[in-house]
C-alpha atoms as a PDB file:
ATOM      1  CA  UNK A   1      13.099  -3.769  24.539  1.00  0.00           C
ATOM      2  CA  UNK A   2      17.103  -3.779  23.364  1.00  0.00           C
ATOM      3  CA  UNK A   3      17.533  -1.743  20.358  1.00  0.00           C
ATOM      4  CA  UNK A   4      20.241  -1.265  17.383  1.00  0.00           C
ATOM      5  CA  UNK A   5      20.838   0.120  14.097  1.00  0.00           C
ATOM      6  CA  UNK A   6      20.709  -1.506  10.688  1.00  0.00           C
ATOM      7  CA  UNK A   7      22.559   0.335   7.963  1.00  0.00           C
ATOM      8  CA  UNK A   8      21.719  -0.495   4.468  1.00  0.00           C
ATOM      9  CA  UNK A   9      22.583   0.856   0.844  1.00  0.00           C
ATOM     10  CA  UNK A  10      19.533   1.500  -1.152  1.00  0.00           C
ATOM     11  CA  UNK A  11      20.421   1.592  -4.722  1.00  0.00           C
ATOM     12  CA  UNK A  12      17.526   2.772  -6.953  1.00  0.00           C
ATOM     13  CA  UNK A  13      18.932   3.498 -10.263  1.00  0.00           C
ATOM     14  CA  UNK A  14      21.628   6.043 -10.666  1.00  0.00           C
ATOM     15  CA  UNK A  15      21.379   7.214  -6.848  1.00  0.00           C
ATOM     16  CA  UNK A  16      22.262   5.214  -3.832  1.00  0.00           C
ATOM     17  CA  UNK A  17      20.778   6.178  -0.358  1.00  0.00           C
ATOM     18  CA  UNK A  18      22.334   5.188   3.048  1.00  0.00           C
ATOM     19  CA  UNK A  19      19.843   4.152   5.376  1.00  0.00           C
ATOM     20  CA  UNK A  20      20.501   3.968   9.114  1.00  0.00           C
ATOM     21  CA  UNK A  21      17.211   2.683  11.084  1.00  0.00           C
ATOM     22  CA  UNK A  22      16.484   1.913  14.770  1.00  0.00           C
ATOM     23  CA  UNK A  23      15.181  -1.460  15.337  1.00  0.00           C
ATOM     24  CA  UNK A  24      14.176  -3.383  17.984  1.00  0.00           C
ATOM     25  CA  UNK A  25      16.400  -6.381  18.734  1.00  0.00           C
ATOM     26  CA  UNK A  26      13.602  -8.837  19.414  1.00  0.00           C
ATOM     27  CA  UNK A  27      10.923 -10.697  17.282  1.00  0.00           C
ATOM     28  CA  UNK A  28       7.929  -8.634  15.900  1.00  0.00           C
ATOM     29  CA  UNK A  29       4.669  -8.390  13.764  1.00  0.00           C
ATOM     30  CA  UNK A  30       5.349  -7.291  10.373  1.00  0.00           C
ATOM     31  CA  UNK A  31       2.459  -4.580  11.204  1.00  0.00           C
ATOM     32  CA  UNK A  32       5.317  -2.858  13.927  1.00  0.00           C
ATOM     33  CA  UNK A  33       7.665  -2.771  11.213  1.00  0.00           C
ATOM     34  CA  UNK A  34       5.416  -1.166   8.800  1.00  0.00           C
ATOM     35  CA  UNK A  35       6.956   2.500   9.629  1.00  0.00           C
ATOM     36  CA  UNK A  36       9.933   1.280   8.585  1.00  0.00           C
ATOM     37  CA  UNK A  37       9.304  -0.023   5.858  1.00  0.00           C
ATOM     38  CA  UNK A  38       7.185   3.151   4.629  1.00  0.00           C
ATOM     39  CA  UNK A  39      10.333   5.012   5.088  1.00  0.00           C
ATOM     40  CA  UNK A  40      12.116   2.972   2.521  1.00  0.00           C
ATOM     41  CA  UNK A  41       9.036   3.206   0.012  1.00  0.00           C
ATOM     42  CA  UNK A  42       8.607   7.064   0.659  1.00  0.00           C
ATOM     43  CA  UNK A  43      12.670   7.034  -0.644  1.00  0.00           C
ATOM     44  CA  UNK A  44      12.013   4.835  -3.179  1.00  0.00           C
ATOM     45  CA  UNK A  45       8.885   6.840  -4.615  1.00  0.00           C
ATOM     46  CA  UNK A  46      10.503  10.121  -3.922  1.00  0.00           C
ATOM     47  CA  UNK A  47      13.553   8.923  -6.325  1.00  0.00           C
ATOM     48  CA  UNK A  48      11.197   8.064  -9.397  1.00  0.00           C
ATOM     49  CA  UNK A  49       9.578  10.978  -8.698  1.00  0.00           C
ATOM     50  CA  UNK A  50      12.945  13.304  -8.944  1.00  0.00           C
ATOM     51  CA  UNK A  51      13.689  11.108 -11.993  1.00  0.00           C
ATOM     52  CA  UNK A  52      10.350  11.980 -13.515  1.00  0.00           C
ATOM     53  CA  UNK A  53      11.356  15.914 -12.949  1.00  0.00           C
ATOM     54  CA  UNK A  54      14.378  15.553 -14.178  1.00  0.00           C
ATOM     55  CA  UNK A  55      13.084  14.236 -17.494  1.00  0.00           C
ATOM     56  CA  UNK A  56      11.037  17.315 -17.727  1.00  0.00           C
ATOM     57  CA  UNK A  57       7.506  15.347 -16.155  1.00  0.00           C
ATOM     58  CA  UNK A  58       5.349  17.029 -13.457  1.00  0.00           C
ATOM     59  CA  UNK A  59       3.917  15.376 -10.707  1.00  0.00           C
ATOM     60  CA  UNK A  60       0.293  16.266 -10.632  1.00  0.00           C
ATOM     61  CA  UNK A  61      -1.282  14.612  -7.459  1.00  0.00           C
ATOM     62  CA  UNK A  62      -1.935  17.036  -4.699  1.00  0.00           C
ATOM     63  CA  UNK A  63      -4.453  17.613  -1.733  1.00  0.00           C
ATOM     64  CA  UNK A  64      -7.656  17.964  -3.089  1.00  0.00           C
ATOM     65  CA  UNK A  65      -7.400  15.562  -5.947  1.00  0.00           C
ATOM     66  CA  UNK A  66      -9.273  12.311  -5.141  1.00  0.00           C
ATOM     67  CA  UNK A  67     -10.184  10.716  -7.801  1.00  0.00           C
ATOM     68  CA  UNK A  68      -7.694   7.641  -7.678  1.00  0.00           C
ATOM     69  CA  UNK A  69      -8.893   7.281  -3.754  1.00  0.00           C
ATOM     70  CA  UNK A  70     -12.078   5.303  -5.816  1.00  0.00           C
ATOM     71  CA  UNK A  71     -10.064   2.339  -6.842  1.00  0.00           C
ATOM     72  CA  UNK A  72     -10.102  -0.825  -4.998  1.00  0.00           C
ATOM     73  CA  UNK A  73      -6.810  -0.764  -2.736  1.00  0.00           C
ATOM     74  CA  UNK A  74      -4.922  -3.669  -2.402  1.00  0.00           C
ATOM     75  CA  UNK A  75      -3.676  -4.196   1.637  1.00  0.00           C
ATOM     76  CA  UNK A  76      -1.781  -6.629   3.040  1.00  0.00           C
ATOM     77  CA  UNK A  77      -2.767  -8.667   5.915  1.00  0.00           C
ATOM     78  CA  UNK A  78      -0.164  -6.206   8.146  1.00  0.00           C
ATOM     79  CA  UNK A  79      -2.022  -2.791   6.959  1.00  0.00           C
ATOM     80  CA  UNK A  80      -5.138  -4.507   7.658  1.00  0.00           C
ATOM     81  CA  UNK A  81      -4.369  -4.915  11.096  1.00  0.00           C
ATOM     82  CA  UNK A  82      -2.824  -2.281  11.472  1.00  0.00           C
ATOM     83  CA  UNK A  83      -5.819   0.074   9.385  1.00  0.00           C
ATOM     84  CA  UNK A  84      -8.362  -1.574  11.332  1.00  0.00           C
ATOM     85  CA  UNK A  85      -6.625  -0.874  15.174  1.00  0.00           C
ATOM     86  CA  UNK A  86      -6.709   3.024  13.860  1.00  0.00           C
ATOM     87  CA  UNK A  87     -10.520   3.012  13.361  1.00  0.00           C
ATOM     88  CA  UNK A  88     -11.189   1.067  16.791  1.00  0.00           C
ATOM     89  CA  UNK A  89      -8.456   4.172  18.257  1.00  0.00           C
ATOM     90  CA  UNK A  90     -10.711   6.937  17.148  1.00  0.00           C
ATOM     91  CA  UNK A  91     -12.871   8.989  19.395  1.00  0.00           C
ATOM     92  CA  UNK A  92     -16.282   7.289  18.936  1.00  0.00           C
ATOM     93  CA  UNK A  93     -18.272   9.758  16.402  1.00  0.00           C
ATOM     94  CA  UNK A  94     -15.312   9.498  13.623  1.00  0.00           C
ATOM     95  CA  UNK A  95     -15.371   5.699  14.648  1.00  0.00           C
ATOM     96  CA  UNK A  96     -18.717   5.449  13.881  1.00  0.00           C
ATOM     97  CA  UNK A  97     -18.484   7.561  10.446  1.00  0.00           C
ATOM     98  CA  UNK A  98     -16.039   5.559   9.135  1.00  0.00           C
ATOM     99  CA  UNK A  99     -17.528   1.860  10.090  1.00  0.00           C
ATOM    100  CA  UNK A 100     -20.516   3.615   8.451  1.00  0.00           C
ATOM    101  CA  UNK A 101     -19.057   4.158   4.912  1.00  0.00           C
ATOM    102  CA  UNK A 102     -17.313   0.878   5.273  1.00  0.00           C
ATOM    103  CA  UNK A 103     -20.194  -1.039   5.580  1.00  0.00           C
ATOM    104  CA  UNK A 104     -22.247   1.113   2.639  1.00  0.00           C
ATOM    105  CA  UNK A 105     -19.293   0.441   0.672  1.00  0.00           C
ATOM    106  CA  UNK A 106     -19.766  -3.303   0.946  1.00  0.00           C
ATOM    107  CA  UNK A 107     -24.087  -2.851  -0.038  1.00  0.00           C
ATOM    108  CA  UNK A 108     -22.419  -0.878  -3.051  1.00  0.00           C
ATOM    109  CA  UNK A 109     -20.336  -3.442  -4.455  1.00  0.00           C
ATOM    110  CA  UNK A 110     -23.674  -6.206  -3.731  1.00  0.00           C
ATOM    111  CA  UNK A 111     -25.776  -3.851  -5.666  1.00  0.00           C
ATOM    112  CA  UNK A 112     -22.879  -3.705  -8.159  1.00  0.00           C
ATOM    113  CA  UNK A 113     -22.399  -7.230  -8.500  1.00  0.00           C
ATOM    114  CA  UNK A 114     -18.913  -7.506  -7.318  1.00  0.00           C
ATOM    115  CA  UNK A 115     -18.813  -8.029  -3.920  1.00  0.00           C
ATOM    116  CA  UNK A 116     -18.026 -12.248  -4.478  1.00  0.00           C
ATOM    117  CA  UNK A 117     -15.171 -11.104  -6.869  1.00  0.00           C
ATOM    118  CA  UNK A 118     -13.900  -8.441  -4.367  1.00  0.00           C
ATOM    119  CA  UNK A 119     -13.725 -10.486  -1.677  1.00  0.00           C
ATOM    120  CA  UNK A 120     -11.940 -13.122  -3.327  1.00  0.00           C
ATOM    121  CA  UNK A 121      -9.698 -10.577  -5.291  1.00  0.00           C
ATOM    122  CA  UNK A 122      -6.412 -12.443  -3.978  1.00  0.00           C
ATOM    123  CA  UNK A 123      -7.623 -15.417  -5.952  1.00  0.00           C
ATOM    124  CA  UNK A 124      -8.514 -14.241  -9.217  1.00  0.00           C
ATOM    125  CA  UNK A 125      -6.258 -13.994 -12.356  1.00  0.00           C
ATOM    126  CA  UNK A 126      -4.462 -10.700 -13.414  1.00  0.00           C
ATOM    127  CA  UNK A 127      -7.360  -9.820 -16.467  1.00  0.00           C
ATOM    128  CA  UNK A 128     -10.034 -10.804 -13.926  1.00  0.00           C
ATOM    129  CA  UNK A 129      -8.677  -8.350 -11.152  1.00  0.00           C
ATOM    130  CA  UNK A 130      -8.476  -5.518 -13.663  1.00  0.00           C
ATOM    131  CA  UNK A 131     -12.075  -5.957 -14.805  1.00  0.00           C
ATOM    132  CA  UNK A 132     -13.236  -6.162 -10.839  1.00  0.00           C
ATOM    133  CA  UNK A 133     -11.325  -2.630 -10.415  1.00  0.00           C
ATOM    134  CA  UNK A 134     -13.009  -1.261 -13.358  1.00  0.00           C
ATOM    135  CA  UNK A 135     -16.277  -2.305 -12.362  1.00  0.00           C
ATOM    136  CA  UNK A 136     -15.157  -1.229  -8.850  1.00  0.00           C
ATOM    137  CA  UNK A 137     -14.070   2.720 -10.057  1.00  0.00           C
ATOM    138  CA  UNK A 138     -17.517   2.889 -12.157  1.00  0.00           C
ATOM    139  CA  UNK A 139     -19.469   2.386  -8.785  1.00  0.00           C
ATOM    140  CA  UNK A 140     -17.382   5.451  -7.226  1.00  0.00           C
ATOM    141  CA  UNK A 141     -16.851   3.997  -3.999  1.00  0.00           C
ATOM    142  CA  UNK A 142     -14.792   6.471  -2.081  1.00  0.00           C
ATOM    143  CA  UNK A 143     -12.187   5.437   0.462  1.00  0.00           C
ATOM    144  CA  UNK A 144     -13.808   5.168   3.727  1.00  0.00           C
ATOM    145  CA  UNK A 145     -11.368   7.946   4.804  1.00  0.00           C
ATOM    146  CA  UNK A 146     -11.426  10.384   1.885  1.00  0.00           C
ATOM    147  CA  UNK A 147     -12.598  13.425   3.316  1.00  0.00           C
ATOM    148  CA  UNK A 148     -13.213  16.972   1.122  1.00  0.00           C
ATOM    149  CA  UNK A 149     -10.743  14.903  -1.429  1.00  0.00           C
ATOM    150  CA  UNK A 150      -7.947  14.365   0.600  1.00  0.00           C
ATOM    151  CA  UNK A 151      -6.411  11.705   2.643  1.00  0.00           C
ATOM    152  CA  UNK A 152      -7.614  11.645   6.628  1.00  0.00           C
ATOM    153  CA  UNK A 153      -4.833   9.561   7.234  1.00  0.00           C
ATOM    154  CA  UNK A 154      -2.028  10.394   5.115  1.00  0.00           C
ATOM    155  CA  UNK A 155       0.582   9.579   7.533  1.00  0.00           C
ATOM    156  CA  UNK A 156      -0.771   5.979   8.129  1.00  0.00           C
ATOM    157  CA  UNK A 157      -2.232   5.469   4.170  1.00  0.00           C
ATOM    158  CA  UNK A 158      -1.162   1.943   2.532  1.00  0.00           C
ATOM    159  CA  UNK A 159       1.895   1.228   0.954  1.00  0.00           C
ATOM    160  CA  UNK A 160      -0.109   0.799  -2.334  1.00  0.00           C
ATOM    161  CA  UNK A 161      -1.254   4.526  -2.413  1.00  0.00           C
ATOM    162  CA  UNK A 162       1.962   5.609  -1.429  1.00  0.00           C
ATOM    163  CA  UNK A 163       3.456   4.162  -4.750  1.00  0.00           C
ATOM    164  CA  UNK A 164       0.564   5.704  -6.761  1.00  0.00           C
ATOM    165  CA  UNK A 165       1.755   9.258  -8.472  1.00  0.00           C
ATOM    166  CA  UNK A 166       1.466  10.868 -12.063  1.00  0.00           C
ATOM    167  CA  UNK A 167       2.024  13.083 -14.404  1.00  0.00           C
ATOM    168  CA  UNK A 168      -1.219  13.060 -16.526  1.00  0.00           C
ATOM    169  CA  UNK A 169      -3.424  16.094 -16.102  1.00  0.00           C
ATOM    170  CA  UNK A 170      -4.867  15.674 -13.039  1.00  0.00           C
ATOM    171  CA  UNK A 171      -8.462  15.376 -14.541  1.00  0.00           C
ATOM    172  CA  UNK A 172      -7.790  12.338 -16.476  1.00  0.00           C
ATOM    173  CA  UNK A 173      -7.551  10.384 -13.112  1.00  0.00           C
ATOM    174  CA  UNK A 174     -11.584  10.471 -13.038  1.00  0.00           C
ATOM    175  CA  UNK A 175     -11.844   8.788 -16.105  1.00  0.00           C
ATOM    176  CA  UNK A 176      -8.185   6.727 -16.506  1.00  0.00           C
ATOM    177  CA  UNK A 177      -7.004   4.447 -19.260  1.00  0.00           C
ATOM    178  CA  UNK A 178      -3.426   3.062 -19.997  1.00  0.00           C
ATOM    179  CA  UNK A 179      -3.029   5.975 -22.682  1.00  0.00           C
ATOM    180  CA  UNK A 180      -4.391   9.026 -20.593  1.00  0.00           C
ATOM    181  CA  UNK A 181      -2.669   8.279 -17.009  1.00  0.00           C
ATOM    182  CA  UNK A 182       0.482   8.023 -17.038  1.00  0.00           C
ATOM    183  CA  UNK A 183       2.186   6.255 -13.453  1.00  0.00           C
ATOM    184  CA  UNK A 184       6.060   7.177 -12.361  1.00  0.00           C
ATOM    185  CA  UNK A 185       8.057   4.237 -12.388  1.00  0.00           C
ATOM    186  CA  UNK A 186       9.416   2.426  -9.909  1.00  0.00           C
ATOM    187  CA  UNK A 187      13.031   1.189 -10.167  1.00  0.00           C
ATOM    188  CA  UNK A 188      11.705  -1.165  -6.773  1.00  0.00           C
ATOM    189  CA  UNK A 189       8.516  -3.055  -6.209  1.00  0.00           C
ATOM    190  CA  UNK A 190       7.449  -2.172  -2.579  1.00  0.00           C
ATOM    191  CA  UNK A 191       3.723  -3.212  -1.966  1.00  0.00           C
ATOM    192  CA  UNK A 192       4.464  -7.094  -3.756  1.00  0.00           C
ATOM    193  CA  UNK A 193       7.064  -7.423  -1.501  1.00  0.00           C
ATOM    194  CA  UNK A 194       5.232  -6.716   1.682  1.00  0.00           C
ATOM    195  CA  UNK A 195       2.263  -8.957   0.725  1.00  0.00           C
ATOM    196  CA  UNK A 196       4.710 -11.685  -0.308  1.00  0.00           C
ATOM    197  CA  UNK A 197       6.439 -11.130   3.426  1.00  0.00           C
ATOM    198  CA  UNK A 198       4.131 -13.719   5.354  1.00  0.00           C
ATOM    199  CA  UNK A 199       5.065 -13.055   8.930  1.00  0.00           C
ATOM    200  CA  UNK A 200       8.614 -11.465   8.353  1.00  0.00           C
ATOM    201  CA  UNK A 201       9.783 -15.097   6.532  1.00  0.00           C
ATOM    202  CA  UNK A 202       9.730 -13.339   3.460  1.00  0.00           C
ATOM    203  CA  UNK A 203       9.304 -15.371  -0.306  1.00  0.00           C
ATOM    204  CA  UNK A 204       5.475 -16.398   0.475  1.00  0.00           C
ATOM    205  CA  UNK A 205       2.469 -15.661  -1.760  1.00  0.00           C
ATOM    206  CA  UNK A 206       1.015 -13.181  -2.208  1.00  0.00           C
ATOM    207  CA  UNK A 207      -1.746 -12.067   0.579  1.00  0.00           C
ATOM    208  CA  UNK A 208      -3.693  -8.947   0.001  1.00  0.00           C
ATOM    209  CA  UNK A 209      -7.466  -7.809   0.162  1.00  0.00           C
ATOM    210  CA  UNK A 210      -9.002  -4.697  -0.850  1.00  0.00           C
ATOM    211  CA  UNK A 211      -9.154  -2.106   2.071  1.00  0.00           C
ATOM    212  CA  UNK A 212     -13.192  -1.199   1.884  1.00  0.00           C
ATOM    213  CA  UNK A 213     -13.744  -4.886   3.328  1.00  0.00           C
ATOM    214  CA  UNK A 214     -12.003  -4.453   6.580  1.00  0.00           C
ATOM    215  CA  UNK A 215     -15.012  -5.384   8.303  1.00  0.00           C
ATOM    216  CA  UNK A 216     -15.130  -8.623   7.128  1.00  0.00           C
ATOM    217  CA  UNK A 217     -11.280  -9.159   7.661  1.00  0.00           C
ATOM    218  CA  UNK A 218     -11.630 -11.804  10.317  1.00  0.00           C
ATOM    219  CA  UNK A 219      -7.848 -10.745  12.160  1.00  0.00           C
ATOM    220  CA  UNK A 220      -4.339 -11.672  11.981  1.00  0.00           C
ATOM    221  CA  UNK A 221      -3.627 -15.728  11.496  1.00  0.00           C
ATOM    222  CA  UNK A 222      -1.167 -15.001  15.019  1.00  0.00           C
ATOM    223  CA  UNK A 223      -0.481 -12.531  17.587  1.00  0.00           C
ATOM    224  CA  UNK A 224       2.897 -13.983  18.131  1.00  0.00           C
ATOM    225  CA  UNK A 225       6.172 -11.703  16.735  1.00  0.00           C
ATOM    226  CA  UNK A 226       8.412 -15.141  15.743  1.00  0.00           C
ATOM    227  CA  UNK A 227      10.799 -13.712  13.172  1.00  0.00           C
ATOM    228  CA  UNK A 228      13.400 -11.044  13.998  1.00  0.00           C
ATOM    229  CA  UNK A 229      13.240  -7.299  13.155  1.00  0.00           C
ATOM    230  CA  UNK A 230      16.269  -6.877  11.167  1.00  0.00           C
ATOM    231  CA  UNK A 231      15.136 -10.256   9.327  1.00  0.00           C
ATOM    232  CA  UNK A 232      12.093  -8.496   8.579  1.00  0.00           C
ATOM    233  CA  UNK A 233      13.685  -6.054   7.143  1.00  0.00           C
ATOM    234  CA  UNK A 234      16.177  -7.850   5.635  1.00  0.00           C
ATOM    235  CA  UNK A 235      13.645  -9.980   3.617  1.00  0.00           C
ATOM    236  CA  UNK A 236      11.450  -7.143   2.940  1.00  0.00           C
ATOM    237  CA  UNK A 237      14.586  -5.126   0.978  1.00  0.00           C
ATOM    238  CA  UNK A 238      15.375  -8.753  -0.554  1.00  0.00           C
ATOM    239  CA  UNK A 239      11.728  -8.793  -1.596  1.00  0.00           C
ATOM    240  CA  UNK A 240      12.336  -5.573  -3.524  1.00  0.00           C
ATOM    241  CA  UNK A 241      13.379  -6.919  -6.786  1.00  0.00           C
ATOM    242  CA  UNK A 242      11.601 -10.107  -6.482  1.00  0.00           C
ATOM    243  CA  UNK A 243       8.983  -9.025  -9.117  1.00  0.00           C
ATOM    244  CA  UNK A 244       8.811  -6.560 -12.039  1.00  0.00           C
ATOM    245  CA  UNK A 245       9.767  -3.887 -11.979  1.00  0.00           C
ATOM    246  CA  UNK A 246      12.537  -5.104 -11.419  1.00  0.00           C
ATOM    247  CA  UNK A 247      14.787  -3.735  -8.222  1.00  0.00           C
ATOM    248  CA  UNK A 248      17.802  -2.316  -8.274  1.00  0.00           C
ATOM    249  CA  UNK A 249      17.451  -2.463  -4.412  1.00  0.00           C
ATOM    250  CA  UNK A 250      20.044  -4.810  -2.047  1.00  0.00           C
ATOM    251  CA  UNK A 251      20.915  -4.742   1.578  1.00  0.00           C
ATOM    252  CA  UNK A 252      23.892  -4.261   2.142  1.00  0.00           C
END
């Protein structure tokens, strides 16, 4: 497949980064792309994260420290796919471990009573999906791949737990309210802009569900790759800004 490079400012408060990426030259799924796009949210995390140093804040997540791995975690249709071809990849005993807490995740949240509101989660209004993630975090469902407290698949984790660091004592994440965690802040809005990306069109609604109910994810709406990689990309840096916080963020 032909190949070039797409060069791009990314300006994220006082800093500006120049980005030079390898793409293909050729339509593609959104879930190809996600690499990419990680990159720019790993440089757009690691910048409020220097910003949060500089004003004297210390980031307090490390290996080991799982509690936030028990909230519901919002994927987009691409991570989904992309999640879900991981699991089928592994050697059949892990396969099987994970499927395994997948599925006693979902007889958790029935027993809870939230299973109709976590399946719909997309659907429901902003107060409503806080509630279901409270109710959600009481039940202490563990991420299916949370293993000895720390990621299993740290390289590959969604963009949503990528954007998730603070600088609260890290035992107030077991127990969190608005006064005792405190998040860094984003000068960008990554994950909204992927789940508003459709299939690389870019400006849709949003499409998410929460990662413990990949097995009832019933696959992507196409296997085709219709819209162009640097499009994809394009709309995705566009897509930035589009809600709060708002971006600072523009291709150049």
């Amino acid at each position: 497949m032909e190949t070039g490079n797409a060069s791009f400012t990314l300006r994220l408060g006082k800093h500006q980064y120049k980005c030079e990426m390898k793409l293909a030259n050729a339509p593609v799924r959104v879930a190809e792309m996600l690499p990419v796009l990680n990159h720019i949210v790993d440089l757009v995390v690691g910048n409020a994260a220097e910003a949060a140093v500089e004003e004297g804040r210390q980031i307090t997540c490390k290996a080991g420290c799982g509690a936030c791995c028990r909230q519901p975690v919002p994927v987009s249709p691409h991570e989904m796919e992309m999640l879900a071809a991981l699991v089928d990849g592994m050697e059949q005993e892990r396969r099987d471990r994970i499927k395994g807490r997948l599925g006693d995740a979902v007889e958790r949240m029935r027993e809870g009573g939230i299973l109709d509101d976590v399946r719909t989660i997309g659907s429901l209004s902003e107060e409503q999906r806080q509630q279901a993630g409270l109710k959600y975090f009481a039940l202490g469902i563990a991420c299916p791949f949370l293993e000895e407290e720390s990621c299993t698949i740290y390289e590959h984790r969604p963009m949503r737990c990528r954007e998730y660091l603070v600088t609260t004592p890290a035992g107030h994440c077991a127990s969190p309210t608005a006064e005792t965690v405190k998040l860094v802040e984003l000068k960008a809005a990554p994950s909204p802009a992927l789940y508003r990306i459709g299939e690389g069109e870019g400006g849709g609604e949003p499409e998410f569900a929460v990662m413990t109910m990949m097995q009832e994810w019933a696959g992507p709406k196409t296997t085709a790759a219709t819209v162009m990689a640097p499009t994809i990309l394009q709309n995705f840096l566009r897509g930035l800004g589009g809600v709060e916080p708002k971006s600072e963020a523009r291709p150049e």
